[in-house]
N, C-alpha and C. Protein backbone atom coordinates (compact mmCIF):
# COMPACT_ATOMS: atom_id res chain seq x y z
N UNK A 1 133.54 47.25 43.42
CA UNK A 1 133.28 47.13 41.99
C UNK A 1 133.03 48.49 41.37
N UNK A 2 132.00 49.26 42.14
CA UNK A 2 131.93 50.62 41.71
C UNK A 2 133.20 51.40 41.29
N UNK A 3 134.09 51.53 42.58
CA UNK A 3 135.44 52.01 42.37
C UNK A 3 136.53 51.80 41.27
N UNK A 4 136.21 50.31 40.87
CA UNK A 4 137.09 50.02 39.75
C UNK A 4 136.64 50.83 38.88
N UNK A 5 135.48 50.52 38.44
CA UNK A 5 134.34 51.34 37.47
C UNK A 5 134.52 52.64 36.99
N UNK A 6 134.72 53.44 38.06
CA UNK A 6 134.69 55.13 38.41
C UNK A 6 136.43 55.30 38.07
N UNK A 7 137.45 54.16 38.52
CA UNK A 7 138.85 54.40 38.39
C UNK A 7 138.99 53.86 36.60
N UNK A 8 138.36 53.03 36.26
CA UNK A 8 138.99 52.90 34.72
C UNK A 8 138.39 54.04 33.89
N UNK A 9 137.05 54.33 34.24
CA UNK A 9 136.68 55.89 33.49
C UNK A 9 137.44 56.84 33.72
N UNK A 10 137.79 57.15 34.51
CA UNK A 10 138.66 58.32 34.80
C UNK A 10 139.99 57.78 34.01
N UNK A 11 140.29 57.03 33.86
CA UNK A 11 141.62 56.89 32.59
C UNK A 11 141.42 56.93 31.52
N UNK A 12 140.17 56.25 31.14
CA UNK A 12 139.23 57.11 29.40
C UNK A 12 139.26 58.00 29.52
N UNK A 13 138.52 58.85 30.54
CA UNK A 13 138.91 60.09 30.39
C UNK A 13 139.81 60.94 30.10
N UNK A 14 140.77 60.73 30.86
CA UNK A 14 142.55 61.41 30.84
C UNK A 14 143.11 60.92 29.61
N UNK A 15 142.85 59.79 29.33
CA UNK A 15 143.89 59.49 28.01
C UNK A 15 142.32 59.63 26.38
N UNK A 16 141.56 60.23 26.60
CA UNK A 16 140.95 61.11 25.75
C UNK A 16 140.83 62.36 25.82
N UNK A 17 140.97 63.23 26.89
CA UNK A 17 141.72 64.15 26.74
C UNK A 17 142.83 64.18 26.47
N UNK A 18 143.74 63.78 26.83
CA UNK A 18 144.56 63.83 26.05
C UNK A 18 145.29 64.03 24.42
N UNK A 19 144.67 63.28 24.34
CA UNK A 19 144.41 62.57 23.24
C UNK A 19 144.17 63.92 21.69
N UNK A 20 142.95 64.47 22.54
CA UNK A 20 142.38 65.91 21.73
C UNK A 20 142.95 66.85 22.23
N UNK A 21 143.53 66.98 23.09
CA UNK A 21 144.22 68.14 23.29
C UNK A 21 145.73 68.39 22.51
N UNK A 22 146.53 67.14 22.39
CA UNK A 22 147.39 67.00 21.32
C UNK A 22 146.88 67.21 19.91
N UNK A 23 146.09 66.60 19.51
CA UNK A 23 145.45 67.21 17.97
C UNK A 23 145.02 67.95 18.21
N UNK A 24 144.27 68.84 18.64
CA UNK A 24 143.97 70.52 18.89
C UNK A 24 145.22 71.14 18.61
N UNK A 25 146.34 71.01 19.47
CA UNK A 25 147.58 71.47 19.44
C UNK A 25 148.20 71.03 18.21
N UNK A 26 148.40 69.84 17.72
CA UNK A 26 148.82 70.22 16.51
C UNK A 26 148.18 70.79 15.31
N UNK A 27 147.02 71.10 15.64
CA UNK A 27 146.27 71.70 14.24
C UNK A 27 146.61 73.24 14.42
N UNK A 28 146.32 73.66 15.75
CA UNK A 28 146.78 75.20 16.16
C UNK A 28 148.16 75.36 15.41
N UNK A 29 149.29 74.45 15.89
CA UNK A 29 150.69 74.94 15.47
C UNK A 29 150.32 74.83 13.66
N UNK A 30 150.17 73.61 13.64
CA UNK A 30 150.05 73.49 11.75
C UNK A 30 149.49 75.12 10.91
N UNK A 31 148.37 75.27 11.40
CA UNK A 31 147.67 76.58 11.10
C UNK A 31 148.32 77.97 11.44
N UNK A 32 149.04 78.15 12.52
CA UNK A 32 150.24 79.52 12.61
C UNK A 32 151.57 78.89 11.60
N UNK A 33 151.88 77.51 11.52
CA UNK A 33 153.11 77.60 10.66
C UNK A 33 152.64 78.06 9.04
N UNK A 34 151.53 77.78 9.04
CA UNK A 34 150.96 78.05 7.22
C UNK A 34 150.80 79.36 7.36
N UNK A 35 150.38 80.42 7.95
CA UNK A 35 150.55 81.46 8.21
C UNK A 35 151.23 82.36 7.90
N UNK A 36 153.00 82.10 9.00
CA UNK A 36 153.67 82.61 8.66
C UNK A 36 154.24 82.23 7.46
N UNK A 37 154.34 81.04 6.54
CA UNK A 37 154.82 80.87 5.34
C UNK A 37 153.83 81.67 4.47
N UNK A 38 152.67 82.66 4.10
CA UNK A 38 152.45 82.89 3.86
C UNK A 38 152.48 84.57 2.92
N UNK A 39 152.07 85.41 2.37
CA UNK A 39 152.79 86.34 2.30
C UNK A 39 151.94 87.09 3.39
N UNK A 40 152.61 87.88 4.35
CA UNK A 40 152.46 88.47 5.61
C UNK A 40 151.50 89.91 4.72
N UNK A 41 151.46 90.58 3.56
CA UNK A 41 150.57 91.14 3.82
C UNK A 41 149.48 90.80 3.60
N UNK A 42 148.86 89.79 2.91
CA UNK A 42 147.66 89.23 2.86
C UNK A 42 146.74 88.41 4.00
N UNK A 43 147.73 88.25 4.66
CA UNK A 43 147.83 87.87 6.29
C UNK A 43 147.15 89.07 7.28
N UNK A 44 148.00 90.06 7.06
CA UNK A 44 147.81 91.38 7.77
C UNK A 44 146.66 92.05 7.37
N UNK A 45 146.29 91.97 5.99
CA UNK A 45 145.00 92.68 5.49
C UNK A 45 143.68 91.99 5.98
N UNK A 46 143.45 90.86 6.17
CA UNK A 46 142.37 89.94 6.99
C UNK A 46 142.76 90.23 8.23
N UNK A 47 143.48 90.63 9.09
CA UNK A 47 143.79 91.32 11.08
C UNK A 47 143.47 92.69 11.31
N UNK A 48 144.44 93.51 10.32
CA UNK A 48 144.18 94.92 10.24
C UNK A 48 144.14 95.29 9.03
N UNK A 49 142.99 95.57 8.53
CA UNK A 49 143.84 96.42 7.01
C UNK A 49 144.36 97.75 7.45
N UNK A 50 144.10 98.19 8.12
CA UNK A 50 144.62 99.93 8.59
C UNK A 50 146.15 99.91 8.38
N UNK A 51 146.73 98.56 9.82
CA UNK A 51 148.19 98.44 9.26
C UNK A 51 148.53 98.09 8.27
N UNK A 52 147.91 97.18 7.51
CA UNK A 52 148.50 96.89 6.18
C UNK A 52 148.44 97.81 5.49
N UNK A 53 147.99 98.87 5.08
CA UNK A 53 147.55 99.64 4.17
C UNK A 53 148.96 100.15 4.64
N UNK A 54 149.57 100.47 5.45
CA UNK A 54 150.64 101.30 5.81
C UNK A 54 152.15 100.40 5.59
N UNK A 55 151.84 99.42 5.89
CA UNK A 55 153.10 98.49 5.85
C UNK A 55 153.09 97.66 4.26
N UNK A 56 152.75 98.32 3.38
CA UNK A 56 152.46 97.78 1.62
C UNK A 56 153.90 98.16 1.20
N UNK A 57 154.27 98.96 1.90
CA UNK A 57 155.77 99.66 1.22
C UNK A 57 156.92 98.51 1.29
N UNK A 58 157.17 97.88 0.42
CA UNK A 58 158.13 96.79 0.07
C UNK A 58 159.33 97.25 0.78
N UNK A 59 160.23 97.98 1.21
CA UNK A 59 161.12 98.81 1.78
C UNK A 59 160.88 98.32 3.12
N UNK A 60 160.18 98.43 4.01
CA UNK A 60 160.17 98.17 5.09
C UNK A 60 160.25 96.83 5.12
N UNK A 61 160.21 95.50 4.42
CA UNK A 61 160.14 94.16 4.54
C UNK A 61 159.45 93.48 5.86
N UNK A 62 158.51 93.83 5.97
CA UNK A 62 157.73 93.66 7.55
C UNK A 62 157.13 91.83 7.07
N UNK A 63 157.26 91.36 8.02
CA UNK A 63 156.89 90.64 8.52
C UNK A 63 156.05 90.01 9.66
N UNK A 64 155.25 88.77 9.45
CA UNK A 64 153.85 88.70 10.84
C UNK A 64 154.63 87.75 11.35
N UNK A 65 154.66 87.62 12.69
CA UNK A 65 155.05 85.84 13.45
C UNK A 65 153.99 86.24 14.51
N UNK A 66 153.57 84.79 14.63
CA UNK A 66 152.96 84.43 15.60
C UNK A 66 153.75 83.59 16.71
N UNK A 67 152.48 83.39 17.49
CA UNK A 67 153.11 82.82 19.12
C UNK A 67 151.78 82.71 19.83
N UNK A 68 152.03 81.44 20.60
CA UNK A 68 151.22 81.04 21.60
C UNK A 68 151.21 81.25 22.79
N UNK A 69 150.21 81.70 23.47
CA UNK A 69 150.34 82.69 25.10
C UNK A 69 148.75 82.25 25.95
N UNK A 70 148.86 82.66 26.96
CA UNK A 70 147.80 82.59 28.11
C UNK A 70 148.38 81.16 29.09
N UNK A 71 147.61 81.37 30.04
CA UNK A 71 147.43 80.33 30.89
C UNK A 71 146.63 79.14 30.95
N UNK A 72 145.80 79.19 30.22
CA UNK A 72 144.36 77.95 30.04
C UNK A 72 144.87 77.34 28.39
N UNK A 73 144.74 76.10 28.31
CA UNK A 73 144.09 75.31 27.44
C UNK A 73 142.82 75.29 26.30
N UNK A 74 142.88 75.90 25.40
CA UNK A 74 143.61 75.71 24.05
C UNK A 74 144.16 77.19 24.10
N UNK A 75 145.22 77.57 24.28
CA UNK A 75 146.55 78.97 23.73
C UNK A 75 145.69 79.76 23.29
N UNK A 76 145.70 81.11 24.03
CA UNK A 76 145.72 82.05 22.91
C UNK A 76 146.62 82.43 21.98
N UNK A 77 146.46 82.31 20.40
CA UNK A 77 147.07 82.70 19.22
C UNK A 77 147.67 84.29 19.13
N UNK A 78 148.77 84.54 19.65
CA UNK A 78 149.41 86.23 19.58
C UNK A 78 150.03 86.60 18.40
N UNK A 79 149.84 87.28 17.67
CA UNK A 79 150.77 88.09 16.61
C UNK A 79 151.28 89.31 16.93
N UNK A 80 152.77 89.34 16.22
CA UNK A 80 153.73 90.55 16.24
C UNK A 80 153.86 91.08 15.07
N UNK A 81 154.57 92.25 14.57
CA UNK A 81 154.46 92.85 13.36
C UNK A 81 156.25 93.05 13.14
N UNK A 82 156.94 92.62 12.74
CA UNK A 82 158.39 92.80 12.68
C UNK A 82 158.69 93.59 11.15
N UNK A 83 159.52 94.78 11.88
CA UNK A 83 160.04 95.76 10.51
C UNK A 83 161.89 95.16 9.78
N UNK A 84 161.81 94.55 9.06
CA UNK A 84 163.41 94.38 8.74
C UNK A 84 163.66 95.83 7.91
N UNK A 85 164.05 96.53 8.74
CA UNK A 85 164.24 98.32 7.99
C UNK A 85 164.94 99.33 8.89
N UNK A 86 165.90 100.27 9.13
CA UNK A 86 166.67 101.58 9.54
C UNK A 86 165.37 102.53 9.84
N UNK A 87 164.54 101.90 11.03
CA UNK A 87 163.26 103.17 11.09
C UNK A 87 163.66 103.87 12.45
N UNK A 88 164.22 104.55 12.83
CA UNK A 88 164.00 105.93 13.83
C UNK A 88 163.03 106.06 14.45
N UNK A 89 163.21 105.89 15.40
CA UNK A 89 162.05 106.24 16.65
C UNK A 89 162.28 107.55 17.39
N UNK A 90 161.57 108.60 17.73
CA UNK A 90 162.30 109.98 17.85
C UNK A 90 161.29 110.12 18.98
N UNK A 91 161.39 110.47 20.35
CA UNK A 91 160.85 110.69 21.35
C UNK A 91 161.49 111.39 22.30
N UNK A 92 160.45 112.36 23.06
CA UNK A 92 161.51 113.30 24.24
C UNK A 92 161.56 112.41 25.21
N UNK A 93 161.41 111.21 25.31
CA UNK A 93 161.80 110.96 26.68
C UNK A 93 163.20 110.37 26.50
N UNK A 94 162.97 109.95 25.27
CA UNK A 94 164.29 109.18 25.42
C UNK A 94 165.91 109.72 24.34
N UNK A 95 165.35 111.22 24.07
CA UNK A 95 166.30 112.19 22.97
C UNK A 95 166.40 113.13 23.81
N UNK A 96 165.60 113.71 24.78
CA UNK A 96 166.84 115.02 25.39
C UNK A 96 167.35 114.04 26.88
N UNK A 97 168.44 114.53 26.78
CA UNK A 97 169.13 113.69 27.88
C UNK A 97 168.92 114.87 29.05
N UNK A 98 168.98 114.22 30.34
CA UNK A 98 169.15 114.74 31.59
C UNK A 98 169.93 115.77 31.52
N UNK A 99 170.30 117.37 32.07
CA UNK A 99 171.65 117.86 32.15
C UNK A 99 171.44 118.75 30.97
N UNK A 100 171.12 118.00 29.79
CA UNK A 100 171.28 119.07 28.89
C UNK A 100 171.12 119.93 28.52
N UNK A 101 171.37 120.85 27.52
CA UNK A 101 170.45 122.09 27.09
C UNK A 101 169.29 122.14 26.50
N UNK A 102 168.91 121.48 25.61
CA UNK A 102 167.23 120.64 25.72
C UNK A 102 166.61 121.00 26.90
N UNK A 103 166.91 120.20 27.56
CA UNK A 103 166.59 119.97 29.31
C UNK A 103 165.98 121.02 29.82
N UNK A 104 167.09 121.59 29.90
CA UNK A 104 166.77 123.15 30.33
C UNK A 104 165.94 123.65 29.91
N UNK A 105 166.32 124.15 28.33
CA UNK A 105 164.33 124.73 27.47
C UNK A 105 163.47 124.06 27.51
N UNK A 106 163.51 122.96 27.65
CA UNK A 106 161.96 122.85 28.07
C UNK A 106 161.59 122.57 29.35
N UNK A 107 162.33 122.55 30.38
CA UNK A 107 162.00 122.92 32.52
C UNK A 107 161.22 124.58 32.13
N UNK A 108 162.37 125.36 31.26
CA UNK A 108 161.67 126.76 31.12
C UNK A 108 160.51 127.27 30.83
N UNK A 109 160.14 126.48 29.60
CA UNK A 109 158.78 126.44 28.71
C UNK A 109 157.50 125.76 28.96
N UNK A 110 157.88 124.68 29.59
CA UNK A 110 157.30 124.03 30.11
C UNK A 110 156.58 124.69 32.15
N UNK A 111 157.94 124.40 32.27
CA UNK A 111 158.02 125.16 34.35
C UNK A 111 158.15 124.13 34.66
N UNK A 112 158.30 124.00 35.79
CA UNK A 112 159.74 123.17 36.73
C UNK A 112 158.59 122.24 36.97
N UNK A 113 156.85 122.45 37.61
CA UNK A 113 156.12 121.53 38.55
C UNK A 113 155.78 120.44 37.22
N UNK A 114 155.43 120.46 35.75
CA UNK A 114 154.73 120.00 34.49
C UNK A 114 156.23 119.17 34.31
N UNK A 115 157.50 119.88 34.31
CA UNK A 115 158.66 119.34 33.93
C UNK A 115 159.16 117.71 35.14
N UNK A 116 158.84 118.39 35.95
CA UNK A 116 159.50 117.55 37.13
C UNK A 116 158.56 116.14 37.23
N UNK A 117 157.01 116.34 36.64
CA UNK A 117 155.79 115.10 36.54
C UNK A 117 156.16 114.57 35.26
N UNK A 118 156.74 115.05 34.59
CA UNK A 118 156.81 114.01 33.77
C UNK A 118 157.83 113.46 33.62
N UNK A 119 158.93 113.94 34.55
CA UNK A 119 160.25 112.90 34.50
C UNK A 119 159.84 111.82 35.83
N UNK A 120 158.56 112.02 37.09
CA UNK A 120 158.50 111.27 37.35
C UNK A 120 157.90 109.74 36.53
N UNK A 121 156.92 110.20 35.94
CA UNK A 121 156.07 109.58 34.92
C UNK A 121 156.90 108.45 34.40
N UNK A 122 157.92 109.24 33.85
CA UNK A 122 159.69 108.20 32.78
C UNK A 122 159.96 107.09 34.08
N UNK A 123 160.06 107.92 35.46
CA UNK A 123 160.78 106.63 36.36
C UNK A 123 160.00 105.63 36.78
N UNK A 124 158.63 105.97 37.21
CA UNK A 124 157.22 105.25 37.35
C UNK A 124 157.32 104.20 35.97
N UNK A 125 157.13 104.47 35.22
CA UNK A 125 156.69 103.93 34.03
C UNK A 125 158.02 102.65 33.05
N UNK A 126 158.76 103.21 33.99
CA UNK A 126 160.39 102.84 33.20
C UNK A 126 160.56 102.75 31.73
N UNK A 127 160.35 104.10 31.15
CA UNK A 127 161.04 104.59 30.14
C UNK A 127 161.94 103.32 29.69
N UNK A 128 161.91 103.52 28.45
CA UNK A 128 163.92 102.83 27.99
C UNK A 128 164.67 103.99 27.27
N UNK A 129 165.54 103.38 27.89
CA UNK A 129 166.63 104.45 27.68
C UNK A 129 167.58 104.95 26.57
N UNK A 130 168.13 105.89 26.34
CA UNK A 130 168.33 105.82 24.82
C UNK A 130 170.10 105.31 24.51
N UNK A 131 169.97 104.86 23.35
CA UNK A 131 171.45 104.49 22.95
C UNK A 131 172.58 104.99 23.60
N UNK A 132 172.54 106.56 23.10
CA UNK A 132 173.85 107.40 23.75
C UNK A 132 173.68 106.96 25.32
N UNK A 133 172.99 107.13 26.36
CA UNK A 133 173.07 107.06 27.89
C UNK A 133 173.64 105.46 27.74
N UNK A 134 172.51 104.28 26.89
CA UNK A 134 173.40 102.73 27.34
C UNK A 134 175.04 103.41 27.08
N UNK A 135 175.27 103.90 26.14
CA UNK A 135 176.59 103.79 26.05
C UNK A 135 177.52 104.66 26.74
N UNK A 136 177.07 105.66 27.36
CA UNK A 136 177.78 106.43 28.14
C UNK A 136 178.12 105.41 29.45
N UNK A 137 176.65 104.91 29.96
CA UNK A 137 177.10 104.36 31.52
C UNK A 137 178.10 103.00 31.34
N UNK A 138 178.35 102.15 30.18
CA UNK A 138 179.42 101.13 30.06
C UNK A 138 178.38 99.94 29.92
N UNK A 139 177.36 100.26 30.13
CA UNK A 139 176.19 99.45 30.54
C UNK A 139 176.63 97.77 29.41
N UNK A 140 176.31 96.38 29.97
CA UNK A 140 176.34 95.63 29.68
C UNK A 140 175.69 95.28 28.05
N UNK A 141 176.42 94.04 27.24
CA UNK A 141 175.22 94.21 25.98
C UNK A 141 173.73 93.10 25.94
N UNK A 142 173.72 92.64 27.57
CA UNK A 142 172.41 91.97 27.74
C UNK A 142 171.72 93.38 28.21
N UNK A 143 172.47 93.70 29.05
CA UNK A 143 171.64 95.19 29.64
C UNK A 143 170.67 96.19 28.34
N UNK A 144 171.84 96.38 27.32
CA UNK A 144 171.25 96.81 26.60
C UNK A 144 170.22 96.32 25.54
N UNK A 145 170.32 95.05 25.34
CA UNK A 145 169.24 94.18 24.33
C UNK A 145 168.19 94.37 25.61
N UNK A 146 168.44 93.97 26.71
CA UNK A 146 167.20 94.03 27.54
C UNK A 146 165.96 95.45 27.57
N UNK A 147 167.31 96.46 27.20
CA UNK A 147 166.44 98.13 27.17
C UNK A 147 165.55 97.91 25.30
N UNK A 148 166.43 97.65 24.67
CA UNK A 148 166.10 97.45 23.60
C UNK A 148 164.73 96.79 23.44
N UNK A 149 164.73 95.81 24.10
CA UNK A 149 163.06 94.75 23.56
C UNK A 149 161.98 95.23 24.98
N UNK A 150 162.31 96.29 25.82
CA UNK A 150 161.33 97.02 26.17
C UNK A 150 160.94 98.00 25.05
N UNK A 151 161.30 98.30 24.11
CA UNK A 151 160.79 99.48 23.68
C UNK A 151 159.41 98.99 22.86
N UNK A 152 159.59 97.83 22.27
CA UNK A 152 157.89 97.25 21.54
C UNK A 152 156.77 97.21 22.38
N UNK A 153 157.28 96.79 23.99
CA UNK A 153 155.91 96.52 24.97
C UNK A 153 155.64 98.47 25.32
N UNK A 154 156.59 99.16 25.25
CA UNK A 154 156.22 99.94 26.10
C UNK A 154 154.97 100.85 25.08
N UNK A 155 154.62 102.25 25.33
CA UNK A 155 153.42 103.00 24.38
C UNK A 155 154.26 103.91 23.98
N UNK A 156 153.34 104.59 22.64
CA UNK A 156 154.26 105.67 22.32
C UNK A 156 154.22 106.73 22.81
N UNK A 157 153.41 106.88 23.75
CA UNK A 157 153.63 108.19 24.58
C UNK A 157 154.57 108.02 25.91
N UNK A 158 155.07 106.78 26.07
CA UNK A 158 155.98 106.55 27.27
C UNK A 158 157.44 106.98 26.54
N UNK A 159 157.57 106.76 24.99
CA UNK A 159 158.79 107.03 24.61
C UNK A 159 158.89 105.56 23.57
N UNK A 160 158.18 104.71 23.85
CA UNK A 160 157.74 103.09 23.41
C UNK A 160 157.84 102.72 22.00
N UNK A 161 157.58 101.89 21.31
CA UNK A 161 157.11 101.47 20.25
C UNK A 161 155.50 100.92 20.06
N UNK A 162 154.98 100.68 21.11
CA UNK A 162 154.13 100.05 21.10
C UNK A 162 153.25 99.15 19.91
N UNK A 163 154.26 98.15 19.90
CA UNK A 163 154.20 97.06 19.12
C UNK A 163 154.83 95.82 20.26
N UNK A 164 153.69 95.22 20.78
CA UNK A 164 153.98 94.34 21.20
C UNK A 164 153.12 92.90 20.91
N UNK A 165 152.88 91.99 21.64
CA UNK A 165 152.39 90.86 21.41
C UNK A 165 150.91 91.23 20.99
N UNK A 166 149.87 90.95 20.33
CA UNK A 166 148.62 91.02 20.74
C UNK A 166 147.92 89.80 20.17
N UNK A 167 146.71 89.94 20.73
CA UNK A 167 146.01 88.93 20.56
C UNK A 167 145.22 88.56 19.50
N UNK A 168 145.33 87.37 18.74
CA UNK A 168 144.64 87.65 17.47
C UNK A 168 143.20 86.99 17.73
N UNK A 169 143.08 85.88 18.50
CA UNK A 169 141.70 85.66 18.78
C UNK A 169 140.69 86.76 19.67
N UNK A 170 139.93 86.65 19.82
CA UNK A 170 138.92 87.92 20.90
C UNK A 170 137.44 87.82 20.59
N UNK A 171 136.70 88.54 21.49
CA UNK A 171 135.69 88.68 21.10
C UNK A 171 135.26 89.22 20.20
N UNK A 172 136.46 89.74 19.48
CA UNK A 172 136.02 90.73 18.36
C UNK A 172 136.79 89.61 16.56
N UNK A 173 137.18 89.05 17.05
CA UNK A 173 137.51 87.97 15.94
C UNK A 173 137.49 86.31 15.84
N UNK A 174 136.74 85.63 15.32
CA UNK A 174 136.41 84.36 15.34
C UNK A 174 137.05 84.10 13.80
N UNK A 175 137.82 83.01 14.03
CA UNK A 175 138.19 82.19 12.78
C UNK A 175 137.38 81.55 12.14
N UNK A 176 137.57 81.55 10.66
CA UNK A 176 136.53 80.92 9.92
C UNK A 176 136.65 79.45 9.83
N UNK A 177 135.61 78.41 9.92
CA UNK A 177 135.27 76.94 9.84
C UNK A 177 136.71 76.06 8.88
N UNK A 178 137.42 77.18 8.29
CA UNK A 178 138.34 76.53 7.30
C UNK A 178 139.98 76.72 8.38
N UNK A 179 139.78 77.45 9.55
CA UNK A 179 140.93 77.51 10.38
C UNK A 179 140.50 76.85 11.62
N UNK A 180 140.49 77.37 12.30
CA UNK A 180 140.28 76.98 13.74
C UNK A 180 139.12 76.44 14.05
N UNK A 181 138.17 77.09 13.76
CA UNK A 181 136.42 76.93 14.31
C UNK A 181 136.32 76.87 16.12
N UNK A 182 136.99 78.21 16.29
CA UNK A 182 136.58 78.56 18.07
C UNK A 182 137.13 79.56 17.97
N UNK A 183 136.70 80.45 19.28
CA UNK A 183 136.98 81.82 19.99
C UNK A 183 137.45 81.51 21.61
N UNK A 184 139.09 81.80 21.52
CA UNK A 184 139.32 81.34 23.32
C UNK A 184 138.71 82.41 24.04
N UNK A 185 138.31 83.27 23.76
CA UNK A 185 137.50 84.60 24.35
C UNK A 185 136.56 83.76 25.03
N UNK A 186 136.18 83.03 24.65
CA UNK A 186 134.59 82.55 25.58
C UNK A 186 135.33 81.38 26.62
N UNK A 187 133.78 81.35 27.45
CA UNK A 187 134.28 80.33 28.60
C UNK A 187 134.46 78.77 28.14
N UNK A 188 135.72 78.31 28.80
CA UNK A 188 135.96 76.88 28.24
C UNK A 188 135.10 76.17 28.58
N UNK A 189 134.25 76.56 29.88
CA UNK A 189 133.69 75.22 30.51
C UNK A 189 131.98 74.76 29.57
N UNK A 190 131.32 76.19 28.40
CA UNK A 190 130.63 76.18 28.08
C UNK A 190 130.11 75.21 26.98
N UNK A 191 129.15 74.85 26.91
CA UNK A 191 128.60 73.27 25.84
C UNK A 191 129.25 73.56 24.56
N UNK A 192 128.98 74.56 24.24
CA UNK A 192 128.92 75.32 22.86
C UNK A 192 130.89 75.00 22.81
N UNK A 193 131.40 75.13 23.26
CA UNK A 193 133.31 75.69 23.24
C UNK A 193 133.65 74.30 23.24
N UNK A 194 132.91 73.23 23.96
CA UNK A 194 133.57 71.78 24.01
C UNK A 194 133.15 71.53 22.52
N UNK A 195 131.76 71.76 22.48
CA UNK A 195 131.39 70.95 21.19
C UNK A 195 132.58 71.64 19.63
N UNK A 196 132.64 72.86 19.68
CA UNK A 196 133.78 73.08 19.18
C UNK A 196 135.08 72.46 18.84
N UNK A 197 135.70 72.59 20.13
CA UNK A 197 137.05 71.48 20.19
C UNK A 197 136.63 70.38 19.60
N UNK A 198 135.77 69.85 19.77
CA UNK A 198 135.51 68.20 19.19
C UNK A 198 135.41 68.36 17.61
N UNK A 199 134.73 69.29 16.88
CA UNK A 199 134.39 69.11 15.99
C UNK A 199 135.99 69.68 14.79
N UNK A 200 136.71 69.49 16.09
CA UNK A 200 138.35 70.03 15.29
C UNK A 200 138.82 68.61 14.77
N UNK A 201 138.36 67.63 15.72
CA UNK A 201 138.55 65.79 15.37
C UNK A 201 138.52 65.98 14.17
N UNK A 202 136.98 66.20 13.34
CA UNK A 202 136.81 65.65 12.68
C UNK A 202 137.40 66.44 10.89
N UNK A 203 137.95 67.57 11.47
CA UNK A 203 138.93 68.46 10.36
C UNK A 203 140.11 67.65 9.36
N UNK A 204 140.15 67.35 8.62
CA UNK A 204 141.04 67.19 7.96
C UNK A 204 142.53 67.31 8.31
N UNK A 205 143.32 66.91 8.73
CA UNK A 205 144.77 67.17 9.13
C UNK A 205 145.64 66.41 8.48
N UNK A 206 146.47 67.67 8.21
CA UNK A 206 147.91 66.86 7.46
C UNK A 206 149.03 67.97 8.22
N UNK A 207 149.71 67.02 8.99
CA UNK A 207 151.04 67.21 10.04
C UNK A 207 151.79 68.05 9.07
């Protein structure tokens, strides 16, 4: 009798989790889709104003998207910063080519032991590579989209963009009672983080 007992709770259970973990999830997605319909710099000025202050220039047409990431239950919320604009990225790792005369002045200026660490650094680190070389070696055009969308993860001192995914929740940002009302920064298993999730039930939702 016990066993039945202990076996039908455990299916309340599962199919109430459930249950909230789907409305969690759709309030998360609902709340990044209003987002991005939003105008991205007023968006950006509540994340960073630093970048916004820089990305105000109508010319660049930048845009925020989000995306959902981590391994645990409820997602961490990631934002990207996308430029629709002809912007130049100018770096020595990936503008003087091997061989060249570049090359040379600076092995000279530099010296061969400073020169030779930091081309290990490029192979360690895997650099991406620049246009002219994809196109010299015949190189494939997945090959090359593939060099291409390394350049946001990588840093800008690797040669990078460093613009990649980041995280918009953290310990350093909690959503206000009118979005989310939680921080995945903290531990899930804690009273405080359940009672949270629950109190997402009782939010207002329109799909």
């Amino acid at each position: 009798m016990r066993s039945s007992i202990e076996i039908a709770a455990k299916k309340i259970w599962r199919c109430w989790r459930s249950f909230r973990n789907r409305r969690i999830f759709a309030y998360l997605r609902h709340a990044v889709c209003r987002a991005e319909d939003s105008l991205t710099h007023q968006v950006l000025r509540k994340i960073s104003p630093l970048e916004a202050s820089v990305l105000r220039d109508p010319t660049l047409n930048a845009r925020l998207r989000f995306r959902f990431g981590g391994s645990n239950f409820p997602p961490l919320i990631l934002y990207k910063i996308f430029i629709n604009a002809n912007v130049q990225y100018i770096a020595g790792a990936n503008r003087i080519l091997a061989g060249s005369k570049a090359a040379e002045d600076a092995c000279d200026i530099m010296g061969e032991r400073k020169y030779f660490d930091i081309i290990l650094s490029d192979v360690e680190n895997c650099t991406p590579l620049s246009d002219s070389v994809l196109i010299q070696d015949d190189l494939s055009l997945q090959t090359r989209l593939k060099e291409h969308s390394m350049l946001d993860s990588h840093a800008v001192w690797l040669g990078g963009r460093g613009n990649g995914w980041r995280v918009l929740i953290d310990d350093r940002f909690i959503i206000n009672e009118n979005a989310l009302r939680f921080s995945a920064s903290r531990d899930v298993q804690s009273g405080k983080y359940e009672k949270i999730m629950d109190s997402l039930l009782t939010v207002s939702f329109s799909p």
